[in-house]
PDB file of N, CA and C in Angstrom:
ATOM      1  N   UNK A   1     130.812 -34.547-137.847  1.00  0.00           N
ATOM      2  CA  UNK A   1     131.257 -35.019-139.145  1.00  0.00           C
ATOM      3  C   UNK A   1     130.929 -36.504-139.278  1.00  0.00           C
ATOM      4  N   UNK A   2     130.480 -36.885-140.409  1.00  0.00           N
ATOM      5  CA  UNK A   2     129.762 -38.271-140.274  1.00  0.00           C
ATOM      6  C   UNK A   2     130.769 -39.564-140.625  1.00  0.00           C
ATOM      7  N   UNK A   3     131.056 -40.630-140.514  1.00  0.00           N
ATOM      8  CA  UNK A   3     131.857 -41.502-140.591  1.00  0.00           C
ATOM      9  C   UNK A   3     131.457 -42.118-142.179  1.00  0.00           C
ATOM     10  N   UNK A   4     132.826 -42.273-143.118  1.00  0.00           N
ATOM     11  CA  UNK A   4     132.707 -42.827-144.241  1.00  0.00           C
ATOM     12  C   UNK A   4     133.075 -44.033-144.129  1.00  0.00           C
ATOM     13  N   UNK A   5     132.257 -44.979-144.265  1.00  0.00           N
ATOM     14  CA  UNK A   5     132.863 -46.485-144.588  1.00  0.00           C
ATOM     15  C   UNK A   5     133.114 -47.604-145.561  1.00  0.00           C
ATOM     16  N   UNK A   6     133.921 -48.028-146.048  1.00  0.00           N
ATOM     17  CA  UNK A   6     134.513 -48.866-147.047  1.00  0.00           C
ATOM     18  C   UNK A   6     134.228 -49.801-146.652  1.00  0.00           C
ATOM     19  N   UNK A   7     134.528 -50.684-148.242  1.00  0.00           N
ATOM     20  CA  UNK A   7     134.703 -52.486-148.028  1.00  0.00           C
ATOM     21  C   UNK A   7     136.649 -52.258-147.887  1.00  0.00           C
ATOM     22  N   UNK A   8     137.098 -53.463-147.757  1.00  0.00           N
ATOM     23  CA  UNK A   8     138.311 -53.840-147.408  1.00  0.00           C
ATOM     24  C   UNK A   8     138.653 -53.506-148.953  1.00  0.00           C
ATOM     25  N   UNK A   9     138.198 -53.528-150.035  1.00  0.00           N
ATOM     26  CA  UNK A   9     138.835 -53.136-151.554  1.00  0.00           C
ATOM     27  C   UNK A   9     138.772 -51.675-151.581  1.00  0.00           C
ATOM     28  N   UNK A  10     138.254 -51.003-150.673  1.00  0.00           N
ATOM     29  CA  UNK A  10     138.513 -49.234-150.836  1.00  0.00           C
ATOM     30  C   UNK A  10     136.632 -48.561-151.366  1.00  0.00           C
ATOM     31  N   UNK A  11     136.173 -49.948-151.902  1.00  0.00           N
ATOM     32  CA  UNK A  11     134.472 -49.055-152.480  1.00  0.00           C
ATOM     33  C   UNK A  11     134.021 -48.623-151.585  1.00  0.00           C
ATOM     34  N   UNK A  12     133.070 -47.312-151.422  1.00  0.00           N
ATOM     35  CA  UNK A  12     132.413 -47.184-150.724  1.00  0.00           C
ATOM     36  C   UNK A  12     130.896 -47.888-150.230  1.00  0.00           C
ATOM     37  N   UNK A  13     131.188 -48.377-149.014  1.00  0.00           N
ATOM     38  CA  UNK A  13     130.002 -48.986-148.098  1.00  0.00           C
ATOM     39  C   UNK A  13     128.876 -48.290-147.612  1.00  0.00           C
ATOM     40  N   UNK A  14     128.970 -46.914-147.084  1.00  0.00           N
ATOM     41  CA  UNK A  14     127.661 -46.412-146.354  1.00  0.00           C
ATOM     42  C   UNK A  14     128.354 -45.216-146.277  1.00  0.00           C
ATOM     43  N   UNK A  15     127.654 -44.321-145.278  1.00  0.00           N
ATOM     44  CA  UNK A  15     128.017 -43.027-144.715  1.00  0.00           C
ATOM     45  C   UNK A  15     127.543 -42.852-143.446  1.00  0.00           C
ATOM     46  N   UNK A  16     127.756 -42.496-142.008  1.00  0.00           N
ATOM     47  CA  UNK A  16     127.135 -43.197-140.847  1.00  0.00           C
ATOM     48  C   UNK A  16     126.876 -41.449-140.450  1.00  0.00           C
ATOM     49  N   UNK A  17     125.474 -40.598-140.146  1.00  0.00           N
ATOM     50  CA  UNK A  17     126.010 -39.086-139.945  1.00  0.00           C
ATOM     51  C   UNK A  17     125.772 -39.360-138.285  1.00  0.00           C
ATOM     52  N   UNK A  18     126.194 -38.276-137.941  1.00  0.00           N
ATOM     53  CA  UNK A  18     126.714 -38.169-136.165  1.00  0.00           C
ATOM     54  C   UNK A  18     125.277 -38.457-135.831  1.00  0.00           C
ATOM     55  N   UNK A  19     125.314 -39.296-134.526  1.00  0.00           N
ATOM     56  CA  UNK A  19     124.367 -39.480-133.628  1.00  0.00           C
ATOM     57  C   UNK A  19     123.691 -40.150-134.013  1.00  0.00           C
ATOM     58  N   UNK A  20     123.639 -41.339-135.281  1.00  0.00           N
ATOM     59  CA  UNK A  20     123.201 -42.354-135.798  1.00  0.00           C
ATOM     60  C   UNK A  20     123.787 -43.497-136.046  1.00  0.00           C
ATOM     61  N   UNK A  21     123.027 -44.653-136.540  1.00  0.00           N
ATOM     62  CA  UNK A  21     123.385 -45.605-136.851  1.00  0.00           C
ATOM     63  C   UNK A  21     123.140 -46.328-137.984  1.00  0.00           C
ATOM     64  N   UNK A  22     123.745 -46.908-138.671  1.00  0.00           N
ATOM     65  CA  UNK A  22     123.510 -47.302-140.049  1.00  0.00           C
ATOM     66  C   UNK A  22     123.147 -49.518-139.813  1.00  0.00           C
ATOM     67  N   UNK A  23     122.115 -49.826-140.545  1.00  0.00           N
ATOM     68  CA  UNK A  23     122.204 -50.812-140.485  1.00  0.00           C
ATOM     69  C   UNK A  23     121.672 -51.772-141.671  1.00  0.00           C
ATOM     70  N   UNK A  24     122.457 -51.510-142.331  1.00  0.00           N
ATOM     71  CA  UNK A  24     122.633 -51.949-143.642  1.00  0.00           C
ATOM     72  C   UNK A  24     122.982 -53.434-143.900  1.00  0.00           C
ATOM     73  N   UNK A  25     124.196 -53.629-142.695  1.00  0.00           N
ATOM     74  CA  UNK A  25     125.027 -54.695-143.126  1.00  0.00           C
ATOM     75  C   UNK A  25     124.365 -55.452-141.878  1.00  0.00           C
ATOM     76  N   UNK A  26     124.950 -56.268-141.277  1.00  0.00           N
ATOM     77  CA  UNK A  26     124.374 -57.329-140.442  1.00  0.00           C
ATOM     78  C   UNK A  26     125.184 -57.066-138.865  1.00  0.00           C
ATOM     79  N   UNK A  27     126.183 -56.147-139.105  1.00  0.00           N
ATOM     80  CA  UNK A  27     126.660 -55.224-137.924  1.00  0.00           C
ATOM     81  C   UNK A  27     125.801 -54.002-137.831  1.00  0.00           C
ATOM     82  N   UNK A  28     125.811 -53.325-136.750  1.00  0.00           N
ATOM     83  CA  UNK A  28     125.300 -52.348-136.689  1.00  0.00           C
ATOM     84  C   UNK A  28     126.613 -51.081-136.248  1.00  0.00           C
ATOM     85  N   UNK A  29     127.147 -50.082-137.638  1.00  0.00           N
ATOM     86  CA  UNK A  29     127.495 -49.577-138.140  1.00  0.00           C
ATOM     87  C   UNK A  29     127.044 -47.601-137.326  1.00  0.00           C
ATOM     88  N   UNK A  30     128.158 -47.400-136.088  1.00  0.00           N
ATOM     89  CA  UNK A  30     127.564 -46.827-135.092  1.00  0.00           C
ATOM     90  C   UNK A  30     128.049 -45.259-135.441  1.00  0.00           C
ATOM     91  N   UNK A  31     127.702 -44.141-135.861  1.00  0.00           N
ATOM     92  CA  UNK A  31     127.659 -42.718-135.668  1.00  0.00           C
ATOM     93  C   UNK A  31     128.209 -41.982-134.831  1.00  0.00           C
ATOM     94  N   UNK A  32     129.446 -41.100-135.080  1.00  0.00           N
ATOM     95  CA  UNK A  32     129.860 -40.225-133.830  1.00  0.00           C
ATOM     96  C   UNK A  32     128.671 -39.965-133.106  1.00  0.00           C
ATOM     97  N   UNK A  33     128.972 -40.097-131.814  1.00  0.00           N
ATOM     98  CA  UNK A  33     127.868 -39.260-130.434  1.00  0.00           C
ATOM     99  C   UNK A  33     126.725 -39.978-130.059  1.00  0.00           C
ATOM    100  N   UNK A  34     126.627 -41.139-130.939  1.00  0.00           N
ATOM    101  CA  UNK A  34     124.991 -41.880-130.949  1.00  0.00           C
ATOM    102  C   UNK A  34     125.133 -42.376-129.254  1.00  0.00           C
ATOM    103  N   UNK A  35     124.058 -41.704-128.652  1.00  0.00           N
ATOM    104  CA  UNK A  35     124.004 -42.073-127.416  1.00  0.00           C
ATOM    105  C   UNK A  35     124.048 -43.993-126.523  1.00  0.00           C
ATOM    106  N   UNK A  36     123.549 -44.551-127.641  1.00  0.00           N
ATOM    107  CA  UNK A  36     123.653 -45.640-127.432  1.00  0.00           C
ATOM    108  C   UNK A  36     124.641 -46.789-127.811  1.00  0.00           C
ATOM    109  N   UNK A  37     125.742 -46.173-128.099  1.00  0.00           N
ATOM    110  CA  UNK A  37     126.639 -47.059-128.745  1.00  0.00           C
ATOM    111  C   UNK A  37     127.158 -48.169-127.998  1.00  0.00           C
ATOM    112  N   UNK A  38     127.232 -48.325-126.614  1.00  0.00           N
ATOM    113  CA  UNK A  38     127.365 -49.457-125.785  1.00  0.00           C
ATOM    114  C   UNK A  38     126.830 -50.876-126.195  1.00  0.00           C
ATOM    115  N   UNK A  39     125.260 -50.585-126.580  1.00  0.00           N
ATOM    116  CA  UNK A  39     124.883 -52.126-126.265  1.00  0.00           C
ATOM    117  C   UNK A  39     124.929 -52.248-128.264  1.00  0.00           C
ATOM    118  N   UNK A  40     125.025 -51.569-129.128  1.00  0.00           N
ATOM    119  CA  UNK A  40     125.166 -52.012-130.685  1.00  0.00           C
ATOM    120  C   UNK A  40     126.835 -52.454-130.612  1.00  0.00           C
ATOM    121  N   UNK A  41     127.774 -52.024-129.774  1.00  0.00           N
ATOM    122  CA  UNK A  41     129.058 -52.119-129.966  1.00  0.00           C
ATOM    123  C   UNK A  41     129.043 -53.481-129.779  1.00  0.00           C
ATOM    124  N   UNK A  42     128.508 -53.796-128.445  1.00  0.00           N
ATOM    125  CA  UNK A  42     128.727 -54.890-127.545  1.00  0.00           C
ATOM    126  C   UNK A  42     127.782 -56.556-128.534  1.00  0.00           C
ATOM    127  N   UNK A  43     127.034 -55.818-129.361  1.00  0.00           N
ATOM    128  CA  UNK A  43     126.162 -57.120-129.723  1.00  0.00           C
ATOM    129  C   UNK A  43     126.895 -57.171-131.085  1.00  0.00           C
ATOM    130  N   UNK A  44     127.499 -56.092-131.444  1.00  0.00           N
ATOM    131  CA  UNK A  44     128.430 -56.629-132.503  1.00  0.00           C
ATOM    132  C   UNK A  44     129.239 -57.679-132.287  1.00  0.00           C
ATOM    133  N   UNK A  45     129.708 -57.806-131.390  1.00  0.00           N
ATOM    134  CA  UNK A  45     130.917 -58.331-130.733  1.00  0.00           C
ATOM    135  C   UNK A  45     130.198 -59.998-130.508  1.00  0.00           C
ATOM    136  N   UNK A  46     129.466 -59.709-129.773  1.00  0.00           N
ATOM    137  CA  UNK A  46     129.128 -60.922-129.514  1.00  0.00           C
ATOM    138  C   UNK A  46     128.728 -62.295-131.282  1.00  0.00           C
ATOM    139  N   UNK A  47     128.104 -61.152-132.060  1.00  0.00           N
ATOM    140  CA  UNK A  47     127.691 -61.871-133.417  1.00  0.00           C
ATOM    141  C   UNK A  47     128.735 -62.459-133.964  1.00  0.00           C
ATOM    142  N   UNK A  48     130.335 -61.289-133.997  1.00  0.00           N
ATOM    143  CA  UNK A  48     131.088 -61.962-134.664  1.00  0.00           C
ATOM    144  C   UNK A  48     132.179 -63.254-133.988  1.00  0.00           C
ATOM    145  N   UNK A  49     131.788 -62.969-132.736  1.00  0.00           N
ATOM    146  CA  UNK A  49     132.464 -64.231-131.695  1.00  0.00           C
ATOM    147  C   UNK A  49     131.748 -65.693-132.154  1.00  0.00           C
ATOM    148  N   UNK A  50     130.038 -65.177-132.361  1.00  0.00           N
ATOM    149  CA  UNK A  50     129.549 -66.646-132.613  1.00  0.00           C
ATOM    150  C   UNK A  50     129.300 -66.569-134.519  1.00  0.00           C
ATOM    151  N   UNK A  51     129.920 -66.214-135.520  1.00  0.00           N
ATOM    152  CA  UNK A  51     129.707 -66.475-136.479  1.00  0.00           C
ATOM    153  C   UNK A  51     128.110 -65.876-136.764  1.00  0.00           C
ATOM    154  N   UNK A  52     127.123 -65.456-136.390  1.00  0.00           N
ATOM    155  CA  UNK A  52     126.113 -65.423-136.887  1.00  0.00           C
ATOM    156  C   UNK A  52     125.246 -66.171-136.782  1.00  0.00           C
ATOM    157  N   UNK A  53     125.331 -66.949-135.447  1.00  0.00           N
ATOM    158  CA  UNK A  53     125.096 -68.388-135.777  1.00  0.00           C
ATOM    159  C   UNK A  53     123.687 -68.568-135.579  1.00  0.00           C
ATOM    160  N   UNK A  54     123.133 -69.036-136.444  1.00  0.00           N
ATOM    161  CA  UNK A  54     121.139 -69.010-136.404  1.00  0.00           C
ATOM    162  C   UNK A  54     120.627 -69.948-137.307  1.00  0.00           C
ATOM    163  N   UNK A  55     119.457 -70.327-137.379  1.00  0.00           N
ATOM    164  CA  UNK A  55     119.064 -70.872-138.223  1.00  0.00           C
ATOM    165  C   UNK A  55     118.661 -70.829-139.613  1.00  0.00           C
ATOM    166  N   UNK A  56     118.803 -69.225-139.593  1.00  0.00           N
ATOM    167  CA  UNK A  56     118.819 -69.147-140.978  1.00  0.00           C
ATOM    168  C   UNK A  56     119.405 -68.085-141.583  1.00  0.00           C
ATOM    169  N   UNK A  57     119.748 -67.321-142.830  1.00  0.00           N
ATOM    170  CA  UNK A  57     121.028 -66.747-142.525  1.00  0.00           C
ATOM    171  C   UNK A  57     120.218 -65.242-142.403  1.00  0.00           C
ATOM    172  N   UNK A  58     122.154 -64.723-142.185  1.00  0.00           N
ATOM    173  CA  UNK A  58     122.007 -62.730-142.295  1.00  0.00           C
ATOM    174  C   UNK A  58     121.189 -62.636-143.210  1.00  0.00           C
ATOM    175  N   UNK A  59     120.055 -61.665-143.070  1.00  0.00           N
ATOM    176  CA  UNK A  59     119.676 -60.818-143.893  1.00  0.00           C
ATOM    177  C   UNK A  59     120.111 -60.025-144.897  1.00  0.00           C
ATOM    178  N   UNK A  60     121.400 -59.213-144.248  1.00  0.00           N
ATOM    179  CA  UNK A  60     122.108 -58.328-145.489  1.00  0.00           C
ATOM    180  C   UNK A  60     123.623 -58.661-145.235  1.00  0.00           C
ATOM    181  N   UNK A  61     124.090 -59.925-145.639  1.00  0.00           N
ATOM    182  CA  UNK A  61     125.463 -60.514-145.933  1.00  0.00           C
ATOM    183  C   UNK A  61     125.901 -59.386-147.188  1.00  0.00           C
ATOM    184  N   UNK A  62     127.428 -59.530-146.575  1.00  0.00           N
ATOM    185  CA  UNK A  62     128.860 -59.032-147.555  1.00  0.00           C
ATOM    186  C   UNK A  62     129.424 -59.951-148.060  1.00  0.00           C
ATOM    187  N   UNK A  63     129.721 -59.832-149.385  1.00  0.00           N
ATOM    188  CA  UNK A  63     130.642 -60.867-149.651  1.00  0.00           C
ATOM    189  C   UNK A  63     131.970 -61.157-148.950  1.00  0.00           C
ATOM    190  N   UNK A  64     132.055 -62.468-148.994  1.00  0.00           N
ATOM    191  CA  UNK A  64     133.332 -62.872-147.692  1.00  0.00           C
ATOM    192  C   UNK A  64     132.694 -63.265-146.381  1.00  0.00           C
ATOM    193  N   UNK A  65     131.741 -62.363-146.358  1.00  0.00           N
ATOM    194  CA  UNK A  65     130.712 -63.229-144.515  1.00  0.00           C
ATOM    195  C   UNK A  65     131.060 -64.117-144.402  1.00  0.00           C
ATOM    196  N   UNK A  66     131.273 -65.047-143.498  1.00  0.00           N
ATOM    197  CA  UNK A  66     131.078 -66.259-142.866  1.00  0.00           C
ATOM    198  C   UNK A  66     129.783 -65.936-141.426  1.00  0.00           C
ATOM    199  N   UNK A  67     129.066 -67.189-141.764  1.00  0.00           N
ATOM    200  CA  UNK A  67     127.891 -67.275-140.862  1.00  0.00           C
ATOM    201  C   UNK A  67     128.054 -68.947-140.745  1.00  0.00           C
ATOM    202  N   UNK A  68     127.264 -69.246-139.207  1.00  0.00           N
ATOM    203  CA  UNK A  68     127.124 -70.513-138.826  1.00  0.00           C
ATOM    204  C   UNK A  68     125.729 -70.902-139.271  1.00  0.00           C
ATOM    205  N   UNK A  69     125.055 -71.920-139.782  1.00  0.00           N
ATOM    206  CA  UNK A  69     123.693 -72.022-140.212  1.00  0.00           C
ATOM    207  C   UNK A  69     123.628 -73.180-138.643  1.00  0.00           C
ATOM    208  N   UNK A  70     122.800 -72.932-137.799  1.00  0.00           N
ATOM    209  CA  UNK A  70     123.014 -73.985-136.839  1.00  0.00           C
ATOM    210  C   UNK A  70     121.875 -75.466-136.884  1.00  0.00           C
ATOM    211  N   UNK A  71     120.938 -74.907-137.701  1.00  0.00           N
ATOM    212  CA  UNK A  71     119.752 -75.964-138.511  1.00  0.00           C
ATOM    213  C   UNK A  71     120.255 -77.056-139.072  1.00  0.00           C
ATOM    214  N   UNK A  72     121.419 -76.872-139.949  1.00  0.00           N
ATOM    215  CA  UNK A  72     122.606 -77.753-140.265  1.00  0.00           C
ATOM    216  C   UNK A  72     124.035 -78.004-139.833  1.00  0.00           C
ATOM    217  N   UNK A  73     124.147 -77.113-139.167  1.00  0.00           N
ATOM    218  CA  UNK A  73     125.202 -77.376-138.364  1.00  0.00           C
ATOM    219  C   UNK A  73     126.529 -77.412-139.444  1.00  0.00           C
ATOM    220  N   UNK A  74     126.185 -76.640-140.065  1.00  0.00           N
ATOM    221  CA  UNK A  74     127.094 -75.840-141.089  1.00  0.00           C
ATOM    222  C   UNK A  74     128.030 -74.753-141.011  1.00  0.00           C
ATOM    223  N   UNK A  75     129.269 -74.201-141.873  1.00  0.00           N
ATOM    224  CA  UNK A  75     129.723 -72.978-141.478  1.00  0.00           C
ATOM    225  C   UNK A  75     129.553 -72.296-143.234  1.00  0.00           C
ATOM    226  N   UNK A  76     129.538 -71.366-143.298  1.00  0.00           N
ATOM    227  CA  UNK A  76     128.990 -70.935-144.423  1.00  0.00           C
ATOM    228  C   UNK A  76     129.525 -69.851-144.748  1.00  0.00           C
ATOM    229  N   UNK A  77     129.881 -69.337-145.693  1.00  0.00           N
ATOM    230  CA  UNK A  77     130.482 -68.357-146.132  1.00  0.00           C
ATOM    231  C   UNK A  77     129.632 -68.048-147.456  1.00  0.00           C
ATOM    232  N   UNK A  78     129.712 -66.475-147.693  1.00  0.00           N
ATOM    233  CA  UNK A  78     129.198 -65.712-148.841  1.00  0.00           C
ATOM    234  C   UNK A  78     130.035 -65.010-150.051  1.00  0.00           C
ATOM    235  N   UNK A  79     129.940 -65.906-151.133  1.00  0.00           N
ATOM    236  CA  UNK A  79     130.901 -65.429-152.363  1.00  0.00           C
ATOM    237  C   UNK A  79     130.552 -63.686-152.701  1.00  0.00           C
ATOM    238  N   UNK A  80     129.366 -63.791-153.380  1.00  0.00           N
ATOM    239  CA  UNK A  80     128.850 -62.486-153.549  1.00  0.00           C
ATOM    240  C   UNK A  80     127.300 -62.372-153.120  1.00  0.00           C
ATOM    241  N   UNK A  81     127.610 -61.134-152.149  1.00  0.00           N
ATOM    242  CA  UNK A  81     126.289 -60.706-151.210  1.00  0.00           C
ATOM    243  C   UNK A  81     125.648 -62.121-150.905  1.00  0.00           C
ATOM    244  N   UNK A  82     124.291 -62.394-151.937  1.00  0.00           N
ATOM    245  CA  UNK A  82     123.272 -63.497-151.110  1.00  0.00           C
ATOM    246  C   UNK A  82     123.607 -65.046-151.097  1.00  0.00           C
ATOM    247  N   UNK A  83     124.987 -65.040-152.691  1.00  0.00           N
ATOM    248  CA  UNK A  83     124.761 -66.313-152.506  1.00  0.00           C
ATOM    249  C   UNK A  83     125.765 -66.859-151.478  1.00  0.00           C
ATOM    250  N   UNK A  84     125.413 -67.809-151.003  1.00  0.00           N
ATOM    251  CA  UNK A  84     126.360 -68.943-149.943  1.00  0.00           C
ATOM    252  C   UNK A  84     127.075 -69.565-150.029  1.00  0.00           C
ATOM    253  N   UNK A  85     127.760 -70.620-150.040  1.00  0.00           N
ATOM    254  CA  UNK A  85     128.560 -71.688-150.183  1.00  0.00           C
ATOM    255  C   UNK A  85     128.652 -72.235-148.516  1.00  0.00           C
ATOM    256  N   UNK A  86     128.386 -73.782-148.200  1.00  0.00           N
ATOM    257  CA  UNK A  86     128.845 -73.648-147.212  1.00  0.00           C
ATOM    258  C   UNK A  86     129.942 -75.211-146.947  1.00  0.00           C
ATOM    259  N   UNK A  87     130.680 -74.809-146.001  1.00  0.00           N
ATOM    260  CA  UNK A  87     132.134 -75.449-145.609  1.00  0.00           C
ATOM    261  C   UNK A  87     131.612 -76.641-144.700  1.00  0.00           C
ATOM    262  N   UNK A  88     131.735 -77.528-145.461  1.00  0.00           N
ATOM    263  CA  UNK A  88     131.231 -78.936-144.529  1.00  0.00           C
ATOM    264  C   UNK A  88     132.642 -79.710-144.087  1.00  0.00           C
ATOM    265  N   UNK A  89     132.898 -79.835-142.699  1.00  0.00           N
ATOM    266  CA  UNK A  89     134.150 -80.019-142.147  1.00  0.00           C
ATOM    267  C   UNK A  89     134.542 -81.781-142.300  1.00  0.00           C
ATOM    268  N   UNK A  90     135.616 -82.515-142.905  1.00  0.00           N
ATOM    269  CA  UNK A  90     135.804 -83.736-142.835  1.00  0.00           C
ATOM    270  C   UNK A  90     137.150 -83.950-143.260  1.00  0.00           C
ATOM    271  N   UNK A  91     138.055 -84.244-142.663  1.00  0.00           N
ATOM    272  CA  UNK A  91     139.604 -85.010-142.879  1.00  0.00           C
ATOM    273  C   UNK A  91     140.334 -83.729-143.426  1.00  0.00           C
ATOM    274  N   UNK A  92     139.752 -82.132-143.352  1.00  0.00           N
ATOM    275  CA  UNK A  92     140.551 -81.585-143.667  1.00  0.00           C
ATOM    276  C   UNK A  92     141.051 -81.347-144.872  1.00  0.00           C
ATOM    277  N   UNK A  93     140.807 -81.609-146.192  1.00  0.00           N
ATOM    278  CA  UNK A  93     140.115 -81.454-147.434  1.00  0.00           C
ATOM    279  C   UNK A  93     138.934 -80.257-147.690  1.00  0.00           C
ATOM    280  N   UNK A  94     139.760 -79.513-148.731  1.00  0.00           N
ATOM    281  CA  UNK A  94     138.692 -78.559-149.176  1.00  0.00           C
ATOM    282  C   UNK A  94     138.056 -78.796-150.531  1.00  0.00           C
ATOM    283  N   UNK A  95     137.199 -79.474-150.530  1.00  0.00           N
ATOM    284  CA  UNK A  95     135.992 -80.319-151.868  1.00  0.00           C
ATOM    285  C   UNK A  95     135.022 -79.602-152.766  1.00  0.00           C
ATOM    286  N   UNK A  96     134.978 -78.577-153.403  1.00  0.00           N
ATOM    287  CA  UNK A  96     133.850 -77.558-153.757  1.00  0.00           C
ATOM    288  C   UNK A  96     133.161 -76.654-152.634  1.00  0.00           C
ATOM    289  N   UNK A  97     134.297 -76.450-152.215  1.00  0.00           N
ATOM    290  CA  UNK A  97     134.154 -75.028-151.555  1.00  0.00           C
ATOM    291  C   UNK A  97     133.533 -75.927-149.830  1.00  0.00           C
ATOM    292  N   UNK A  98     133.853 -77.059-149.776  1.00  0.00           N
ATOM    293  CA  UNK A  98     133.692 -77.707-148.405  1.00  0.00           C
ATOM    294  C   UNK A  98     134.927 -78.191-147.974  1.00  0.00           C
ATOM    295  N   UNK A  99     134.811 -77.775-146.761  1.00  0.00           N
ATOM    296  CA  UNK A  99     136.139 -78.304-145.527  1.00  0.00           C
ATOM    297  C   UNK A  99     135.823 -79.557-144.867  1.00  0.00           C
ATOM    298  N   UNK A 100     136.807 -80.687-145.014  1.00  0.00           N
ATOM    299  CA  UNK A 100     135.873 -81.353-144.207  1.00  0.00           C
ATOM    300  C   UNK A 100     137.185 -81.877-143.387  1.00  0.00           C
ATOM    301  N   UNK A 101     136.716 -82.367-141.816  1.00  0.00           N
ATOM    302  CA  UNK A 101     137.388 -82.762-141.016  1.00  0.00           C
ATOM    303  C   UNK A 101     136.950 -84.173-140.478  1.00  0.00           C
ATOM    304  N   UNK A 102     137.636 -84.774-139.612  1.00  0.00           N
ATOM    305  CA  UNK A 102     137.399 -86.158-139.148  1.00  0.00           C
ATOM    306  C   UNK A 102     136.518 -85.852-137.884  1.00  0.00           C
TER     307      UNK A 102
END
Protein backbone atom coordinates (compact mmCIF):
# COMPACT_ATOMS: atom_id res chain seq x y z
CA UNK A 1 0.00 0.00 0.00
CA UNK A 2 1.70 3.19 -1.02
CA UNK A 3 2.34 6.07 1.48
CA UNK A 4 0.16 9.37 1.12
CA UNK A 5 1.89 12.50 1.97
CA UNK A 6 0.76 15.97 3.03
CA UNK A 7 2.02 19.45 3.66
CA UNK A 8 1.58 20.36 7.43
CA UNK A 9 -1.94 22.33 6.12
CA UNK A 10 -3.47 18.77 5.21
CA UNK A 11 -2.90 19.39 0.92
CA UNK A 12 -1.79 16.73 -0.66
CA UNK A 13 2.13 16.44 -1.37
CA UNK A 14 2.96 13.21 -3.37
CA UNK A 15 2.05 9.55 -3.20
CA UNK A 16 5.24 7.31 -2.44
CA UNK A 17 4.08 3.43 -4.04
CA UNK A 18 5.88 0.46 -2.16
CA UNK A 19 9.44 -0.16 -2.95
CA UNK A 20 10.06 3.37 -4.17
CA UNK A 21 11.06 6.61 -3.66
CA UNK A 22 9.72 9.89 -4.41
CA UNK A 23 11.96 12.88 -4.92
CA UNK A 24 10.21 15.71 -5.51
CA UNK A 25 11.02 17.72 -2.54
CA UNK A 26 14.66 18.16 -1.46
CA UNK A 27 14.21 15.10 1.07
CA UNK A 28 14.07 11.99 -0.33
CA UNK A 29 10.53 10.78 0.42
CA UNK A 30 11.08 6.75 1.03
CA UNK A 31 8.34 3.83 -0.06
CA UNK A 32 7.24 0.87 2.04
CA UNK A 33 9.96 -2.06 1.36
CA UNK A 34 12.36 0.18 -0.80
CA UNK A 35 15.38 -1.85 -0.25
CA UNK A 36 17.52 0.98 0.26
CA UNK A 37 16.05 3.06 2.73
CA UNK A 38 19.12 3.23 5.09
CA UNK A 39 21.40 5.51 3.31
CA UNK A 40 18.13 8.10 1.81
CA UNK A 41 16.94 7.96 5.59
CA UNK A 42 20.32 8.70 6.88
CA UNK A 43 21.20 11.64 4.26
CA UNK A 44 17.97 13.05 5.09
CA UNK A 45 19.03 13.48 8.39
CA UNK A 46 22.14 14.71 7.87
CA UNK A 47 20.59 17.73 5.29
CA UNK A 48 18.25 18.75 7.85
CA UNK A 49 20.96 18.84 10.76
CA UNK A 50 22.99 21.15 8.36
CA UNK A 51 20.13 23.36 6.96
CA UNK A 52 20.87 22.56 3.35
CA UNK A 53 23.76 24.20 3.57
CA UNK A 54 25.45 24.85 -0.06
CA UNK A 55 26.16 27.31 -2.19
CA UNK A 56 23.39 27.58 -3.88
CA UNK A 57 19.97 26.73 -3.07
CA UNK A 58 17.45 23.44 -3.04
CA UNK A 59 16.32 22.75 -6.18
CA UNK A 60 12.72 21.87 -5.22
CA UNK A 61 12.12 24.06 -1.89
CA UNK A 62 8.63 24.05 0.16
CA UNK A 63 7.40 26.88 1.35
CA UNK A 64 8.67 27.44 4.98
CA UNK A 65 12.26 25.67 3.97
CA UNK A 66 14.94 27.11 5.64
CA UNK A 67 18.34 26.53 3.82
CA UNK A 68 21.91 27.84 4.68
CA UNK A 69 23.33 29.68 1.43
CA UNK A 70 27.08 29.18 2.60
CA UNK A 71 28.49 31.58 -0.50
CA UNK A 72 26.99 34.22 1.77
CA UNK A 73 26.93 32.92 4.74
CA UNK A 74 23.32 33.44 5.01
CA UNK A 75 20.27 31.55 6.53
CA UNK A 76 17.41 31.65 4.26
CA UNK A 77 14.10 30.71 4.32
CA UNK A 78 11.32 30.17 1.51
CA UNK A 79 7.94 32.16 1.59
CA UNK A 80 6.39 30.41 -1.39
CA UNK A 81 8.18 27.44 -3.17
CA UNK A 82 11.17 29.44 -5.17
CA UNK A 83 11.10 32.60 -3.74
CA UNK A 84 13.63 33.24 -0.70
CA UNK A 85 14.01 35.70 1.80
CA UNK A 86 17.04 35.48 3.67
CA UNK A 87 17.69 36.14 7.64
CA UNK A 88 20.79 38.21 8.07
CA UNK A 89 21.74 37.80 11.85
CA UNK A 90 22.60 41.27 13.92
CA UNK A 91 21.57 42.53 17.58
CA UNK A 92 18.68 40.33 17.33
CA UNK A 93 16.18 42.47 15.44
CA UNK A 94 13.99 41.13 12.82
CA UNK A 95 14.31 44.00 9.77
CA UNK A 96 12.42 42.82 6.49
CA UNK A 97 12.40 39.50 7.03
CA UNK A 98 16.30 39.71 8.47
CA UNK A 99 17.54 38.59 11.91
CA UNK A 100 20.28 40.20 12.89
CA UNK A 101 22.61 39.49 15.81
CA UNK A 102 25.80 41.07 17.34
Amino acid sequence: MSYTIKHYNGTLLTTVADGTVDTSTDLTLIGKNYAGYGQSQNDNFVWLLENFANTTQPPNPLAGQVWFDSANLKLKFYLINTKEKPLCFQRGFLINFSLVLD
